[in-house]
C-alpha atoms as a PDB file:
ATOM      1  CA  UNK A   1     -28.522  50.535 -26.006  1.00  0.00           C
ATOM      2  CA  UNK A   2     -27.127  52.155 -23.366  1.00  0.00           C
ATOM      3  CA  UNK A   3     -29.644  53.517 -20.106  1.00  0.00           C
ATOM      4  CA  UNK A   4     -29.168  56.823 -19.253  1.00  0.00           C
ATOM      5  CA  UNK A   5     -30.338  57.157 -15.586  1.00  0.00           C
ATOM      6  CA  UNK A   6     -30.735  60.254 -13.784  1.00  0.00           C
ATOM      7  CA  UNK A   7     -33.158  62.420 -10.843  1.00  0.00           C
ATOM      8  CA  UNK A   8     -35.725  64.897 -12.021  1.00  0.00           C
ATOM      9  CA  UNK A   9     -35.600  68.234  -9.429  1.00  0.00           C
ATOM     10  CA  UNK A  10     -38.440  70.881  -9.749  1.00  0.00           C
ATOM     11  CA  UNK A  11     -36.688  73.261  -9.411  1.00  0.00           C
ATOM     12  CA  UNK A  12     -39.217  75.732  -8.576  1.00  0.00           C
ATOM     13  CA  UNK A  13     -39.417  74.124  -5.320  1.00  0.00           C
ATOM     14  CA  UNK A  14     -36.775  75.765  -3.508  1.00  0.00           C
ATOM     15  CA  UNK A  15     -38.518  75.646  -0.409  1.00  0.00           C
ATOM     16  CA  UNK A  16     -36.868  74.451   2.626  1.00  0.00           C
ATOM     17  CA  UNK A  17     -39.607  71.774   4.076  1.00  0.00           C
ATOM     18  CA  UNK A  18     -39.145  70.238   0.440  1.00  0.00           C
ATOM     19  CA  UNK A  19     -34.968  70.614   0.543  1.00  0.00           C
ATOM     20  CA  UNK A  20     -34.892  69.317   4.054  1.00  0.00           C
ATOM     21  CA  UNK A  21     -37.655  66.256   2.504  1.00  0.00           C
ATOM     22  CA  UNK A  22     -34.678  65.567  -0.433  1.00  0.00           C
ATOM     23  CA  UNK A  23     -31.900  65.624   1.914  1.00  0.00           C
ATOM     24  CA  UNK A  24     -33.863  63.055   3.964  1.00  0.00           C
ATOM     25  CA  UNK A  25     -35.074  60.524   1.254  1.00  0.00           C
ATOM     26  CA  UNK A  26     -31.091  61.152   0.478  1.00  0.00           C
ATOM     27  CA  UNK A  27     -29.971  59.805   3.745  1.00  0.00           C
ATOM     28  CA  UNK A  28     -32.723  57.022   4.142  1.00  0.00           C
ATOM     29  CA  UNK A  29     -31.429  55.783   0.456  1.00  0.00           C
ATOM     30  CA  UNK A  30     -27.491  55.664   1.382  1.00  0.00           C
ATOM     31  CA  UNK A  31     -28.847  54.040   5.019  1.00  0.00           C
ATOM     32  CA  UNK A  32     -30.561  51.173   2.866  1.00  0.00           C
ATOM     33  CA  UNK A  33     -27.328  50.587   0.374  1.00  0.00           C
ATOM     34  CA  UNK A  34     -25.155  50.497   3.887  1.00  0.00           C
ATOM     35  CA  UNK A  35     -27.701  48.072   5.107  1.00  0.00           C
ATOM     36  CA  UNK A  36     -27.462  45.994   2.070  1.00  0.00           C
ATOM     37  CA  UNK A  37     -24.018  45.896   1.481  1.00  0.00           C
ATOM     38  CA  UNK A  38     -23.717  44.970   5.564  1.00  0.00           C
ATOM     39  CA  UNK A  39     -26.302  42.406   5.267  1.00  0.00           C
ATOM     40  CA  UNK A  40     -24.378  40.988   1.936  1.00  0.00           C
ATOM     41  CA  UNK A  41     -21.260  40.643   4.197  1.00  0.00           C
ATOM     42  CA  UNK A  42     -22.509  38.769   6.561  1.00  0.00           C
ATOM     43  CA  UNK A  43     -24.746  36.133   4.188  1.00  0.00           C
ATOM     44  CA  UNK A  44     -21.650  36.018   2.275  1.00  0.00           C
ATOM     45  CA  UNK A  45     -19.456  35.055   5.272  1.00  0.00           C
ATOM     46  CA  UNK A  46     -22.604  32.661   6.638  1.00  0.00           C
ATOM     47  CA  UNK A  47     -22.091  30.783   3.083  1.00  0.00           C
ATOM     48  CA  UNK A  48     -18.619  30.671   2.437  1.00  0.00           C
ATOM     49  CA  UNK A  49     -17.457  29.771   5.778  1.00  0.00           C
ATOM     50  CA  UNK A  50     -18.949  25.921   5.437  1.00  0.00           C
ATOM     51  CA  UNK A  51     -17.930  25.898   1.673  1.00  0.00           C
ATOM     52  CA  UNK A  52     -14.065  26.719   2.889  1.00  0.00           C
ATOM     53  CA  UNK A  53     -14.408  24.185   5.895  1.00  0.00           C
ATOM     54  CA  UNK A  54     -15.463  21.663   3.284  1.00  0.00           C
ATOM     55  CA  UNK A  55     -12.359  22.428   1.094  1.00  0.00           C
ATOM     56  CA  UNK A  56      -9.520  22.103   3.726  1.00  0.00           C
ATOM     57  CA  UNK A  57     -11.409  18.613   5.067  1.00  0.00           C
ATOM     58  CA  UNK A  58     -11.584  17.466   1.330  1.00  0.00           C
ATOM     59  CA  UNK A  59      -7.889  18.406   0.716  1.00  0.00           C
ATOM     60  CA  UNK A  60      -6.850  16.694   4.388  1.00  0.00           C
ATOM     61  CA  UNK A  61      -8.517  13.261   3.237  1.00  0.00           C
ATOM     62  CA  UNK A  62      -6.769  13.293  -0.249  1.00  0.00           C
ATOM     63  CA  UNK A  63      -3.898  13.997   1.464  1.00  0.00           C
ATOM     64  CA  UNK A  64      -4.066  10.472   3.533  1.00  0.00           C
ATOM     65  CA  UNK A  65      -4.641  12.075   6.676  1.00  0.00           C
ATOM     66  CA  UNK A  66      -8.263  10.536   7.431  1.00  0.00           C
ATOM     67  CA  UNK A  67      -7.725  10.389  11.024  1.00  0.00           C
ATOM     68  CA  UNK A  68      -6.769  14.599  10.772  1.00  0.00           C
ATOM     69  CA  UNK A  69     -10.018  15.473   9.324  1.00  0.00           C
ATOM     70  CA  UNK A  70     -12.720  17.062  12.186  1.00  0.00           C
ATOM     71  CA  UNK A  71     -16.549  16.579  11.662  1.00  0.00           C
ATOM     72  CA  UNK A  72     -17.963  19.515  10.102  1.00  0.00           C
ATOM     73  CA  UNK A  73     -20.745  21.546  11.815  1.00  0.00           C
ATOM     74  CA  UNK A  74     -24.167  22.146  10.480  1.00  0.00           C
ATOM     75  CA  UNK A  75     -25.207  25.011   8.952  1.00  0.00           C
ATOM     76  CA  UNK A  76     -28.762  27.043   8.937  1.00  0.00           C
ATOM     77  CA  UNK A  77     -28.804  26.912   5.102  1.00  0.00           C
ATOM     78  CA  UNK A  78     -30.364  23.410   4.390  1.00  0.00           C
ATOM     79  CA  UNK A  79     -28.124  22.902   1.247  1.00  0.00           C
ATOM     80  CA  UNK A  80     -25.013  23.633   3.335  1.00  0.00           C
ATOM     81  CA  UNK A  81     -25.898  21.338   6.046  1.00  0.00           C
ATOM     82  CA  UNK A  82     -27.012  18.150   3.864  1.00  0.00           C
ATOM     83  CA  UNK A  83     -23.621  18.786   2.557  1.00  0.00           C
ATOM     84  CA  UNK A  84     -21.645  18.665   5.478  1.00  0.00           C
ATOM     85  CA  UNK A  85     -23.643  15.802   6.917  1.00  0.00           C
ATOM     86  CA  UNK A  86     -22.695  14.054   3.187  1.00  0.00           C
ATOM     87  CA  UNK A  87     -19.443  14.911   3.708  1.00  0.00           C
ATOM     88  CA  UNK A  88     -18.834  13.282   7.075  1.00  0.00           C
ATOM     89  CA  UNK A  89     -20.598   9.901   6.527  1.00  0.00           C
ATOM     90  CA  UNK A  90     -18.213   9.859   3.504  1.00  0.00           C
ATOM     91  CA  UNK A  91     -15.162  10.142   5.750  1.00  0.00           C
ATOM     92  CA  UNK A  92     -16.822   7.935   8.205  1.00  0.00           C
ATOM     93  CA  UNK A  93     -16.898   5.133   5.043  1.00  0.00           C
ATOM     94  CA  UNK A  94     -13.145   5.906   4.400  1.00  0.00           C
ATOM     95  CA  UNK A  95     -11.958   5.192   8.212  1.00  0.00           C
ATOM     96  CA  UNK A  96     -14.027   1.698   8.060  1.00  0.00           C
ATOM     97  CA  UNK A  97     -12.789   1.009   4.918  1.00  0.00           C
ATOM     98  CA  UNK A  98      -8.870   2.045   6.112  1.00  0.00           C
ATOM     99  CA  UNK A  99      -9.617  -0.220   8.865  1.00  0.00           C
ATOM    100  CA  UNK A 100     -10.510  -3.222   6.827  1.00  0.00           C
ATOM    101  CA  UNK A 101      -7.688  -2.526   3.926  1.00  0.00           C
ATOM    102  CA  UNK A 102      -5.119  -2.081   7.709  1.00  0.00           C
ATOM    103  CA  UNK A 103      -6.618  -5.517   9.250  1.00  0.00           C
ATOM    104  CA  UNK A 104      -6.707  -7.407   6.111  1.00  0.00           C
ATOM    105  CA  UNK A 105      -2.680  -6.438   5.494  1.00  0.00           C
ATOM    106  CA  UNK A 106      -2.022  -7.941   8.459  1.00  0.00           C
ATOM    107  CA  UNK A 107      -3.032 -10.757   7.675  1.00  0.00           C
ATOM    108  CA  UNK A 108      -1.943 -11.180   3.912  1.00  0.00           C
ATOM    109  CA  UNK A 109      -0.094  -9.100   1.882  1.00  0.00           C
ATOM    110  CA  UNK A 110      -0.634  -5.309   1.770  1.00  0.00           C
ATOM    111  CA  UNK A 111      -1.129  -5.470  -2.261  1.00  0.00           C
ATOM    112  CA  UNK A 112      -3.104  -8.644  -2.084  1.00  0.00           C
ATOM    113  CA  UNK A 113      -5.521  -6.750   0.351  1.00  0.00           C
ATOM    114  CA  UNK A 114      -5.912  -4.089  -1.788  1.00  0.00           C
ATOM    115  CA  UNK A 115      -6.964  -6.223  -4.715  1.00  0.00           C
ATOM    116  CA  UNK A 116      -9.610  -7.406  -2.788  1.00  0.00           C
ATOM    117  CA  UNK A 117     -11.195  -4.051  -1.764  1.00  0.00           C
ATOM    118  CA  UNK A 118     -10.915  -3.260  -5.519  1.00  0.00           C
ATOM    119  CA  UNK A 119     -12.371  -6.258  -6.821  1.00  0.00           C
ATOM    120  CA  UNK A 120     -15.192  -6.853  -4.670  1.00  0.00           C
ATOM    121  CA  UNK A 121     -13.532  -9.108  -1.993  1.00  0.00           C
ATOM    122  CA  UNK A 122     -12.629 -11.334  -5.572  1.00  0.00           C
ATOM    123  CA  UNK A 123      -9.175 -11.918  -6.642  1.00  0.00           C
ATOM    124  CA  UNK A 124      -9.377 -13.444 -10.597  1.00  0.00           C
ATOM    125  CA  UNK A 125      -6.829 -16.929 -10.745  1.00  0.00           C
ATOM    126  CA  UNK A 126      -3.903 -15.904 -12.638  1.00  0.00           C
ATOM    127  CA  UNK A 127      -1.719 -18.227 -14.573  1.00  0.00           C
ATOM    128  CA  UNK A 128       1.697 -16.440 -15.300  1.00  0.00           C
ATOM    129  CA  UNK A 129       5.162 -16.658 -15.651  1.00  0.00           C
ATOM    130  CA  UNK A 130       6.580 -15.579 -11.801  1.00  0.00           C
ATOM    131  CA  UNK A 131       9.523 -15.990  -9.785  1.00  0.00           C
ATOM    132  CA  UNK A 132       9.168 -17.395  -6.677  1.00  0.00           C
ATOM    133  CA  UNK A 133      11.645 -17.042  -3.419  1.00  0.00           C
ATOM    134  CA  UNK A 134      11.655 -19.720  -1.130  1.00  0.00           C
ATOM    135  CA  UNK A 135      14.184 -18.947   1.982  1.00  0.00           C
ATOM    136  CA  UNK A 136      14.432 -20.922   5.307  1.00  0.00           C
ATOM    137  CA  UNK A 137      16.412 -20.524   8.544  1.00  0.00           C
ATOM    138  CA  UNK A 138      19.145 -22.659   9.555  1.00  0.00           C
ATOM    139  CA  UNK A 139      18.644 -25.387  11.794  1.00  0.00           C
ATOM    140  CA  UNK A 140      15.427 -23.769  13.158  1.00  0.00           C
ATOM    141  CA  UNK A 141      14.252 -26.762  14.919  1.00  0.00           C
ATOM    142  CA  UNK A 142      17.615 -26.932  17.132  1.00  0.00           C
ATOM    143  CA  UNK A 143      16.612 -23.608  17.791  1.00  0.00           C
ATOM    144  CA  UNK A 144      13.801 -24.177  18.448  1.00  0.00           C
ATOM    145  CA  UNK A 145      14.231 -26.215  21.496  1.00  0.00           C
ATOM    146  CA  UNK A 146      17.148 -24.056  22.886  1.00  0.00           C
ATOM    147  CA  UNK A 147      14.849 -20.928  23.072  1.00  0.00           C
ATOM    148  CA  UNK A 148      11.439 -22.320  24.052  1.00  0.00           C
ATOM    149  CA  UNK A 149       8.253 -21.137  22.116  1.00  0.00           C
ATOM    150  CA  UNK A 150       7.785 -17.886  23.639  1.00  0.00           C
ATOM    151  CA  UNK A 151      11.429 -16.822  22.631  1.00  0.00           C
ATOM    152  CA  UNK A 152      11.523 -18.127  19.589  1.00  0.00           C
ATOM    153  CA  UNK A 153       8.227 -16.250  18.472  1.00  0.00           C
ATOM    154  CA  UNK A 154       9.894 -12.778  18.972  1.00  0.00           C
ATOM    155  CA  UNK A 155      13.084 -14.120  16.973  1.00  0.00           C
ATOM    156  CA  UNK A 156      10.903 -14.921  14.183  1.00  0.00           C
ATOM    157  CA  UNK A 157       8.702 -11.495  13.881  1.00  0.00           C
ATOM    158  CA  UNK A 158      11.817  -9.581  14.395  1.00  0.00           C
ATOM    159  CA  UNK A 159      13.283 -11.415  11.884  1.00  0.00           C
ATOM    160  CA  UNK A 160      10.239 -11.617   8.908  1.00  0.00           C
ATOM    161  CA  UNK A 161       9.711  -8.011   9.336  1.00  0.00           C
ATOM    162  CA  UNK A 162      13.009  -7.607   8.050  1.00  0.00           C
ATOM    163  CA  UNK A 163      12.695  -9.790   5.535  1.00  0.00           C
ATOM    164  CA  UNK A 164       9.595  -8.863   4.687  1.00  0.00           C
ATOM    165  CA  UNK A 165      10.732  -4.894   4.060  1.00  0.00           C
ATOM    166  CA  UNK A 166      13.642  -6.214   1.782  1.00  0.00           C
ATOM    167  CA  UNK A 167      11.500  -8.363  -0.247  1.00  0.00           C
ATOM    168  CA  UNK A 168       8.479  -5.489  -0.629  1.00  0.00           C
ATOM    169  CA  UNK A 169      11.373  -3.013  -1.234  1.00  0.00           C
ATOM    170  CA  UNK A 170      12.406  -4.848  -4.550  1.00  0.00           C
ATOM    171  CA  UNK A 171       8.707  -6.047  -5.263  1.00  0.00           C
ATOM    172  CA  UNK A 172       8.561  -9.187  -3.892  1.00  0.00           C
ATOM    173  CA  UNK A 173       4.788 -10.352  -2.382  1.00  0.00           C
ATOM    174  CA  UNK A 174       4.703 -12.549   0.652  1.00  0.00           C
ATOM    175  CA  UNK A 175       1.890 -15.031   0.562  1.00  0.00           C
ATOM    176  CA  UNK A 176       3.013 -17.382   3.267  1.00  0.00           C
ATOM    177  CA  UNK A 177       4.832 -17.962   6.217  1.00  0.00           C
ATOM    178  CA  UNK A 178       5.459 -21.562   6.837  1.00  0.00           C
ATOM    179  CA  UNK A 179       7.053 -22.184   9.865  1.00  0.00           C
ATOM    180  CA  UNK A 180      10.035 -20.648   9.959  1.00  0.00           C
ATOM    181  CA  UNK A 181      10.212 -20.234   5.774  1.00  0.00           C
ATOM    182  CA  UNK A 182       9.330 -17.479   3.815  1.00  0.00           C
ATOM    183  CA  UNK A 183       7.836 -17.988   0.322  1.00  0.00           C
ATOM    184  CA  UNK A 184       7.570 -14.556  -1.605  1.00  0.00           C
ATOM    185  CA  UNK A 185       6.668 -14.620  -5.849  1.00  0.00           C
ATOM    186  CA  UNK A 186       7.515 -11.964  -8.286  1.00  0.00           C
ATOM    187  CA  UNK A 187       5.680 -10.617 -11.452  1.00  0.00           C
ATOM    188  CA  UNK A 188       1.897 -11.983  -9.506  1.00  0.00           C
ATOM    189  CA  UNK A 189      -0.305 -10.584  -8.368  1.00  0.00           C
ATOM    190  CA  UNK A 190       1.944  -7.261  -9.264  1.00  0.00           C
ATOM    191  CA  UNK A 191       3.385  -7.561 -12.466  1.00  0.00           C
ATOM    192  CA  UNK A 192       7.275  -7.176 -12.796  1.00  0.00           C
ATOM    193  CA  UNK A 193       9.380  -7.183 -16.014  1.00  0.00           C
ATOM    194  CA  UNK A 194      12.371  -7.526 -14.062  1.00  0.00           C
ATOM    195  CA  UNK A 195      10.862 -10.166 -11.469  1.00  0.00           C
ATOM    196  CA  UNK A 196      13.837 -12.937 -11.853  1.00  0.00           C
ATOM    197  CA  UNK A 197      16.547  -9.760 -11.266  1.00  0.00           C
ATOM    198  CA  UNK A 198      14.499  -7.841  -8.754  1.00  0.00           C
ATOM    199  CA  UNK A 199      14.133 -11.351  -6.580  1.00  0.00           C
ATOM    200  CA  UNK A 200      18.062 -12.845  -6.617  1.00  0.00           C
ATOM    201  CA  UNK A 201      18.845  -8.882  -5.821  1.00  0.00           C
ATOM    202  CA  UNK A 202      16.647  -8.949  -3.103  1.00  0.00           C
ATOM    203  CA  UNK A 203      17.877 -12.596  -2.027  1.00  0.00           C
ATOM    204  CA  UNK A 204      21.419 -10.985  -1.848  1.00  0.00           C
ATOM    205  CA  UNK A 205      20.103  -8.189   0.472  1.00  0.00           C
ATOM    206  CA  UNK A 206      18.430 -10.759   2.568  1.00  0.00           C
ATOM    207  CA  UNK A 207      21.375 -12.739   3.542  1.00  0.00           C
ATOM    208  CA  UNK A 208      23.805  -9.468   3.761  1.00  0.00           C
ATOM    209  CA  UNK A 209      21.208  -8.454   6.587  1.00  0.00           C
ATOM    210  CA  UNK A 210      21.028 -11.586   8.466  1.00  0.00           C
ATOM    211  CA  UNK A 211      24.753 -11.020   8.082  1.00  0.00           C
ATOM    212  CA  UNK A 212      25.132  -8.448   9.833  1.00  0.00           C
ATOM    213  CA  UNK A 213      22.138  -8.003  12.221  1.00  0.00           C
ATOM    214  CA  UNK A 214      20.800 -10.159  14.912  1.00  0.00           C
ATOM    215  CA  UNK A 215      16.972 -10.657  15.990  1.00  0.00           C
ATOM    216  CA  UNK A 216      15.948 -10.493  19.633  1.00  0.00           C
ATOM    217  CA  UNK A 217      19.308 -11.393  20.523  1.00  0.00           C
ATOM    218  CA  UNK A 218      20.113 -14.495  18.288  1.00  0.00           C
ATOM    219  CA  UNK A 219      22.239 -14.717  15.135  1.00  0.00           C
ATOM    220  CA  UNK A 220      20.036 -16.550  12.182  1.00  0.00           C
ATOM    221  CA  UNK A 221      21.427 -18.351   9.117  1.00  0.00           C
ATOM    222  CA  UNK A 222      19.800 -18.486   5.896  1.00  0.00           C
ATOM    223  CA  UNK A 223      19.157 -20.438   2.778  1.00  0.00           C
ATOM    224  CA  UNK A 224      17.709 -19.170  -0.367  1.00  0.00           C
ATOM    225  CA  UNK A 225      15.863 -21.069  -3.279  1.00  0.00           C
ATOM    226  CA  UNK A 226      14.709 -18.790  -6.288  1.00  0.00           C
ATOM    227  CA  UNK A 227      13.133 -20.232  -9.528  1.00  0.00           C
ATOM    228  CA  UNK A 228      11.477 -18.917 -12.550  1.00  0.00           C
ATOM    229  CA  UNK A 229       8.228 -20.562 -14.275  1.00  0.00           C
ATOM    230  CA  UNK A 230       4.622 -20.849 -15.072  1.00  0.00           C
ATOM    231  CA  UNK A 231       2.802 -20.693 -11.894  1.00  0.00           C
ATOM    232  CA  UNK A 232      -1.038 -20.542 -10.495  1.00  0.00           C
ATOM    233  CA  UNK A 233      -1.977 -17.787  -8.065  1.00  0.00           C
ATOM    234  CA  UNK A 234      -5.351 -16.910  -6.753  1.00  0.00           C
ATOM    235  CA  UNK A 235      -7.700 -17.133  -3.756  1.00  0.00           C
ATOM    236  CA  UNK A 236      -7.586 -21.582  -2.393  1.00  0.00           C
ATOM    237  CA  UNK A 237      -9.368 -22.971   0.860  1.00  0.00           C
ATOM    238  CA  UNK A 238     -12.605 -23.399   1.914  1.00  0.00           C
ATOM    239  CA  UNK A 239     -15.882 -21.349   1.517  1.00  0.00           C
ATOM    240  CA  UNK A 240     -15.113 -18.395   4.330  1.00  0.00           C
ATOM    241  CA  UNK A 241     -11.736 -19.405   4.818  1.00  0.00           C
ATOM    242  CA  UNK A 242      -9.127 -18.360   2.109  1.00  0.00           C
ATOM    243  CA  UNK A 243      -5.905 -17.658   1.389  1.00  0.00           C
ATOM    244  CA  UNK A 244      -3.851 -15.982  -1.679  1.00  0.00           C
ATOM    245  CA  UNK A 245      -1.430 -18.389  -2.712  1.00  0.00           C
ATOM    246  CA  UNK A 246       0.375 -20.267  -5.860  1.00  0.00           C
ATOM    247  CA  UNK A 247       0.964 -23.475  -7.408  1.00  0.00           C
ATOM    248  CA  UNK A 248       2.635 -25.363  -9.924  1.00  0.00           C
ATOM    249  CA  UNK A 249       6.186 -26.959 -10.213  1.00  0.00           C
ATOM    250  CA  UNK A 250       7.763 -23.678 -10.171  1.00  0.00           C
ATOM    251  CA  UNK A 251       6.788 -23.198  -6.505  1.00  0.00           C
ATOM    252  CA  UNK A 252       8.073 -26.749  -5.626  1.00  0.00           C
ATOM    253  CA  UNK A 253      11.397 -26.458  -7.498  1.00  0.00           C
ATOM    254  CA  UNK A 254      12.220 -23.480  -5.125  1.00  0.00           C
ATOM    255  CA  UNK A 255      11.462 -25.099  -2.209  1.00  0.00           C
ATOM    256  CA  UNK A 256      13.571 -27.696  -3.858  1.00  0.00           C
ATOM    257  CA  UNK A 257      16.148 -25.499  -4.285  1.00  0.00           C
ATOM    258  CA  UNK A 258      16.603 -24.082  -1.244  1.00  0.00           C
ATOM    259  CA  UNK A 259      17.116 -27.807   0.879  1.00  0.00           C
ATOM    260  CA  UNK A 260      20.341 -28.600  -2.328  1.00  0.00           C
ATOM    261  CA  UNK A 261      21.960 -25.261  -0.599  1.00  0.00           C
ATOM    262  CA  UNK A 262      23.331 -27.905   2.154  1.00  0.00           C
ATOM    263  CA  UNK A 263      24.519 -30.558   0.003  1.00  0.00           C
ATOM    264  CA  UNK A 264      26.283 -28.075  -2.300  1.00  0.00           C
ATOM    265  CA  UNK A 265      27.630 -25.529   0.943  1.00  0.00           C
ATOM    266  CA  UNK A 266      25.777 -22.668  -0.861  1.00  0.00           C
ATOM    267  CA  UNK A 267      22.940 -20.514   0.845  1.00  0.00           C
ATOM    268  CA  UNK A 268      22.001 -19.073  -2.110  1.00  0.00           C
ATOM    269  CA  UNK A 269      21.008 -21.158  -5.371  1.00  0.00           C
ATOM    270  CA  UNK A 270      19.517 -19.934  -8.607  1.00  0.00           C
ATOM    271  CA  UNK A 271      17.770 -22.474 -11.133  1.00  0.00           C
ATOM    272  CA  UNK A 272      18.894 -21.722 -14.697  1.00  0.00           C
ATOM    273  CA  UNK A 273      15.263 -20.220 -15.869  1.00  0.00           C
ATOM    274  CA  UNK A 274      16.207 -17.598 -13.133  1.00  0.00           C
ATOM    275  CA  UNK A 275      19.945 -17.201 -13.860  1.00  0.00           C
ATOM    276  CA  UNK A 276      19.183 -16.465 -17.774  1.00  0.00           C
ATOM    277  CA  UNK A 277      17.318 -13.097 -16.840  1.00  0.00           C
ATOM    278  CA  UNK A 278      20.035 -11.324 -15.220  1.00  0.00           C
ATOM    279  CA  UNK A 279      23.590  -9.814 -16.274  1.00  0.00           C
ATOM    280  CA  UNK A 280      24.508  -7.499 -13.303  1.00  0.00           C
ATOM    281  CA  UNK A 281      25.565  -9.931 -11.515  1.00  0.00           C
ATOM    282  CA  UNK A 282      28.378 -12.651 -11.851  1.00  0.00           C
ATOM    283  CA  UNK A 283      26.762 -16.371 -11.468  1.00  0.00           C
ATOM    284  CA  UNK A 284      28.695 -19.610 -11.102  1.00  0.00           C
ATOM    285  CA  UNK A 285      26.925 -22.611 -12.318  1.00  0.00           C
ATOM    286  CA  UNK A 286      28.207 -25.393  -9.518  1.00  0.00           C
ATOM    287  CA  UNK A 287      26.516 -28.676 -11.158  1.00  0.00           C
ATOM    288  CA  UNK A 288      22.922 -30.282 -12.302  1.00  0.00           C
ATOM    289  CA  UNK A 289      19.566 -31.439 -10.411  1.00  0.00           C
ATOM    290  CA  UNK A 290      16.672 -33.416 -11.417  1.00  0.00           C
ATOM    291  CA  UNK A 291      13.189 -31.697 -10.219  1.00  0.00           C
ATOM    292  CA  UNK A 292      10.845 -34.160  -8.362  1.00  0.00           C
ATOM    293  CA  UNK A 293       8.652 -35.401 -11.652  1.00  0.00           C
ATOM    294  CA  UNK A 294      10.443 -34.531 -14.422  1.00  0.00           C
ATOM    295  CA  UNK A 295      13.873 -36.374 -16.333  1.00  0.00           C
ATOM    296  CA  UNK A 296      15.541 -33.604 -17.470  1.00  0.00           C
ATOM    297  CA  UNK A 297      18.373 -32.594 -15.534  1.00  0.00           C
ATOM    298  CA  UNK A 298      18.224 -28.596 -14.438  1.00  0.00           C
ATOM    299  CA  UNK A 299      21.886 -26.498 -14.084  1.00  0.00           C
ATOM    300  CA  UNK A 300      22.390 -24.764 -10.488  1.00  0.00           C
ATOM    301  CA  UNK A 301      23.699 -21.324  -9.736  1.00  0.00           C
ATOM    302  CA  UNK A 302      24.892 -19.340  -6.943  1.00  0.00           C
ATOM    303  CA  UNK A 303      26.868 -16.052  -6.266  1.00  0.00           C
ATOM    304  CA  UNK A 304      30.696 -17.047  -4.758  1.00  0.00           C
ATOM    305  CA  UNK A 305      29.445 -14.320  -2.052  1.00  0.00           C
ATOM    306  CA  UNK A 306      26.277 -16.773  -0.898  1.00  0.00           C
ATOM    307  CA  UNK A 307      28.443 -19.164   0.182  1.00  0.00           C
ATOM    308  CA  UNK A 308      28.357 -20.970   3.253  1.00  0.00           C
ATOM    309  CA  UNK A 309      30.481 -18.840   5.969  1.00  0.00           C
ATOM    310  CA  UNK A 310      32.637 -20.874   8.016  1.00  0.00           C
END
């Protein structure tokens, strides 16, 4: 039920000593609430203040912007404080770990690195269909020679980080650089339904840059091997020392691939595995090739635009 609160008065006592002792309890009561509610403000503004600087950090870091985010102060409430001190060794875990997931990328690929914060520092073996991209520069080792080593460096990291943006652009993984050759796979360790499209469009957007663009100075000419199949991929080297790569015939008809582009004139050629997954673009098959270790004969492709240029 309801209370019903209220002030008894004698009111025979109509005395002034005892009016002037009402007025004063009165006053002393209302001084007391105004104390309160003053003291209320101020514990609340004590407590929320930390709370709110914990929110804006905590919204900074999810929005990417570690190196934004200020340590927070203490605070003379002990749950506060532990808090805050939580809350910056968690930030501080985030910038090592940024640091790492930045370092390892690199030195392999950005995805690859990623996989192995994930999992532990443990990438599983995969066995999978993929398409693989093998691509190689023109008479590199003439080159070679005319620039000098120190040149010829700056050529080449001007030139893969091109490369490299086209090929991550349409999904493409790099997993090595050898020498002057590029070999990226589709559908592994990121799996692509469209990898055979996705990595003769990116081919295409490869050579149209090289086209058109020179690196440090020098004009480059490329050739382009891409073939479809059954490859390995996983972690391979020594204990300490590995590196994310793949295996199988697959990976060595590319490569394959790419060195017919000079007997046949093209700088672009397609294996048939690769050629039957696309139908945006118009392929001409230019004649047959027998892989190193098998007997049956494999058809060629190109585009008439990846020929050579004269």
């Amino acid at each position: 039920a309801p209370w019903t609160i209220g002030v008894y008065l004698n009111t025979s006592l109509r005395s002034g000593e005892h009016r002037t002792n009402i007025l004063r309890s009165l006053a002393a009561c209302l001084a007391v609430l105004l104390l309160g509610i003053i003291a209320s403000i101020i514990v609340g503004r004590q407590v929320s203040k930390p709370v709110k600087e914990i929110v804006n950090a905590a919204n900074t870091v999810d929005a990417g912007s570690l190196e934004a985010v200020e340590p927070l102060g203490g605070s003379h409430i002990r749950e506060l404080d532990e808090a805050s001190r939580a809350f910056n060794h968690m930030v501080k875990g985030l910038r090592e770990r940024q640091v790492i997931r930045d370092t390892l990328g690199r030195f392999v690929p950005e995805k690859v690195a990623s996989s192995l914060l994930a999992g532990g520092g443990a990438i599983p073996v995969q066995q999978t269909e993929a398409t693989i991209l093998f691509c190689d520069i023109e008479s590199f080792t003439q080159l070679t020679e005319t620039l000098g080593p120190v040149k010829i460096v700056d050529v080449l990291n001007s030139y893969f980080s091109a490369m490299v943006e086209i090929l991550e652009q349409k999904g493409g993984v790099v997993t090595q650089f050898q020498g002057d050759a590029i070999l990226a796979t589709f559908n592994v360790p990121i799996a692509d339904a469209n990898h055979a499209r996705n990595a003769i469009h990116a081919a295409l957007k490869m050579l149209k840059t090289v086209d058109v663009n020179v690196y440090e100075g020098e004009k480059l000419n490329i050739r382009i091997g891409i073939n479809t199949g059954r490859v390995v991929a996983g972690a391979i080297g020594a204990k300490g020392r590995l590196n994310y790569t793949v295996h199988g015939d697959a990976v060595n008809l590319a490569a394959r691939l790419e060195a017919l582009n000079k007997e046949y004139g093209t700088r672009l050629m397609i294996s048939e595995s690769s050629a039957a997954s696309i139908d945006d673009v118009e392929l001409s098959r230019i004649g047959e090739a027998t892989a190193r270790g098998q007997t049956r004969s494999i058809a060629l492709y190109t585009i008439d635009s990846a020929t050579t240029k004269q």
